[in-house]
C-alpha atoms as a PDB file:
ATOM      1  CA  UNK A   1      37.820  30.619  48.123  1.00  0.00           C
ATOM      2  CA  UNK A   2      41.375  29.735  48.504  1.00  0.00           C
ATOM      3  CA  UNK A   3      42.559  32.019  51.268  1.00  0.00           C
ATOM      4  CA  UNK A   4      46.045  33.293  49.626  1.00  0.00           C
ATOM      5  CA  UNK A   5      43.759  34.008  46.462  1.00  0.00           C
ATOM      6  CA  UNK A   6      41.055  35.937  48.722  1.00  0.00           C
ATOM      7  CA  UNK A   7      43.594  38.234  50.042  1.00  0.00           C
ATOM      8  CA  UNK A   8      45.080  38.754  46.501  1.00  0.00           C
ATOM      9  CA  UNK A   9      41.835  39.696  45.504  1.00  0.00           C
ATOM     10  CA  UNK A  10      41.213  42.407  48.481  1.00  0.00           C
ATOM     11  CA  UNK A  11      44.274  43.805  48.003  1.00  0.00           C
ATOM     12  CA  UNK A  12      43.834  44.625  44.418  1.00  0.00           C
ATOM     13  CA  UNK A  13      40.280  46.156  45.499  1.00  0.00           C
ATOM     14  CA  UNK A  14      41.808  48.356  47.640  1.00  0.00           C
ATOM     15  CA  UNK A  15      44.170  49.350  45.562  1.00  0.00           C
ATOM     16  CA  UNK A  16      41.825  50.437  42.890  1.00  0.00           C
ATOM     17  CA  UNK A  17      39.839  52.120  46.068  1.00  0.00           C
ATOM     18  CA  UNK A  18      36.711  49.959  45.902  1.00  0.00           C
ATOM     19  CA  UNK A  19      36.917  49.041  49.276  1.00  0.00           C
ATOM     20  CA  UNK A  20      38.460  50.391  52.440  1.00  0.00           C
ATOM     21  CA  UNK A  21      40.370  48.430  55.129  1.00  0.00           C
ATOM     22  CA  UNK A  22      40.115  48.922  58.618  1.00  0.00           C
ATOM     23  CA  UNK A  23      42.147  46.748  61.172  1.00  0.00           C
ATOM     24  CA  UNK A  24      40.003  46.384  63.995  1.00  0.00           C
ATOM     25  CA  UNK A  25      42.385  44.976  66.969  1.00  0.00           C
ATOM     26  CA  UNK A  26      45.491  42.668  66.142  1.00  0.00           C
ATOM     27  CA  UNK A  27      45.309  40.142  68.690  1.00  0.00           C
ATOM     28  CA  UNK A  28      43.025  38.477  67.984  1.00  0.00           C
ATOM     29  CA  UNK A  29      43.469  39.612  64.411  1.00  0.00           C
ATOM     30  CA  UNK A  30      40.315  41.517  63.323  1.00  0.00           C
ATOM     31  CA  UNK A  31      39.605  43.315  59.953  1.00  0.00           C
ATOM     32  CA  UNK A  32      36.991  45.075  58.548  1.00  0.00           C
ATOM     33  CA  UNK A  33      36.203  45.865  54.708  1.00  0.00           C
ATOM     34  CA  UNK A  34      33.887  48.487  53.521  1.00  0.00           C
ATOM     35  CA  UNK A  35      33.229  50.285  49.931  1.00  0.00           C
ATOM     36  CA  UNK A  36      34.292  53.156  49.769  1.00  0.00           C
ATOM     37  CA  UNK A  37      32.618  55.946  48.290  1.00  0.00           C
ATOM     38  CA  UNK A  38      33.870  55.334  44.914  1.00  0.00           C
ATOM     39  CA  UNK A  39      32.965  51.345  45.477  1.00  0.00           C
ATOM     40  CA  UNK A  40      29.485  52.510  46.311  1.00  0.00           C
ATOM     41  CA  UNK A  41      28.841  53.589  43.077  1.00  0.00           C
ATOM     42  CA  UNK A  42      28.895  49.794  41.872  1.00  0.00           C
ATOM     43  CA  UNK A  43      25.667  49.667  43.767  1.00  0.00           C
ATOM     44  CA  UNK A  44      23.485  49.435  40.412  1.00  0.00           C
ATOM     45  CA  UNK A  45      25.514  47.143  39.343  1.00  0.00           C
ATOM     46  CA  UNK A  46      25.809  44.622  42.494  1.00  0.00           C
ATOM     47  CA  UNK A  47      21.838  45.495  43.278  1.00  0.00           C
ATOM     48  CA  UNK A  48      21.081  44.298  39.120  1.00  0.00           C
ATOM     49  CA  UNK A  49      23.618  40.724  39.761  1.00  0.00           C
ATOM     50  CA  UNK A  50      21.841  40.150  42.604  1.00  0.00           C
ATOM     51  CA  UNK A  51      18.324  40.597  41.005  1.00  0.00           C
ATOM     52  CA  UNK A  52      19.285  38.039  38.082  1.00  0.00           C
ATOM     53  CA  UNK A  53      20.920  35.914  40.294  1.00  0.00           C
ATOM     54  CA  UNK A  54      17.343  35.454  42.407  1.00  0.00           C
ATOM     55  CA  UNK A  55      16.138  35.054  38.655  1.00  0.00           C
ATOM     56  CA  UNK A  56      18.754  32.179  37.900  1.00  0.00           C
ATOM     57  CA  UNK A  57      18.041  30.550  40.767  1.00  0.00           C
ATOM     58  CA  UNK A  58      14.044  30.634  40.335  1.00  0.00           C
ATOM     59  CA  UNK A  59      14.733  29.219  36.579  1.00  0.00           C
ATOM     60  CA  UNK A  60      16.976  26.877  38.099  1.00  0.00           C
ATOM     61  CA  UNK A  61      14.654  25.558  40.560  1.00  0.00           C
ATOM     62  CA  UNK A  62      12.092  24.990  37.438  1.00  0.00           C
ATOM     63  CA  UNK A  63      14.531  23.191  35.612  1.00  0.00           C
ATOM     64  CA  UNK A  64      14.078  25.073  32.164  1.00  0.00           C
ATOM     65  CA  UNK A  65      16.558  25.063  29.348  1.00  0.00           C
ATOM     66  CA  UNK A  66      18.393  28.153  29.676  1.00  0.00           C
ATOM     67  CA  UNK A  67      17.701  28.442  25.746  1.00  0.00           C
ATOM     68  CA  UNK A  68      14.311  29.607  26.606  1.00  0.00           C
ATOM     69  CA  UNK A  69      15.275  32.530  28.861  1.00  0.00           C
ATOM     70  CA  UNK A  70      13.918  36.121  27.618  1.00  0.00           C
END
């Protein structure tokens, strides 16, 4: 990811308090992201991507038409 677009895109999480920032030390230049509690209740949702993802990837790997998925 395009670093200008990355931190476009963390900035707008924290904004809408999905994640937290924490600078770490500034020289070097370390940052830490976290959810925060209100991001943690994506979890479902991020734990249920990364389940079909696993699935994609198996289907994928078995080179079936994706018109046959269930």
């Amino acid at each position: 990811m395009f670093a200008p677009h990355l931190a476009l895109q963390l900035e707008e999480l924290i904004a809408d308090h999905v994640i937290t920032k924490t600078v770490i030390s500034l020289r070097p230049l370390k940052t830490e992201y976290q959810l925060s509690e209100f991001g943690q209740t994506l979890s479902p949702v991020i734990n249920a991507m990364a389940t079909w993802g696993t699935y994609y990837n198996q289907v994928a790997q078995q080179d079936v038409g994706y018109c046959n998925l269930q």
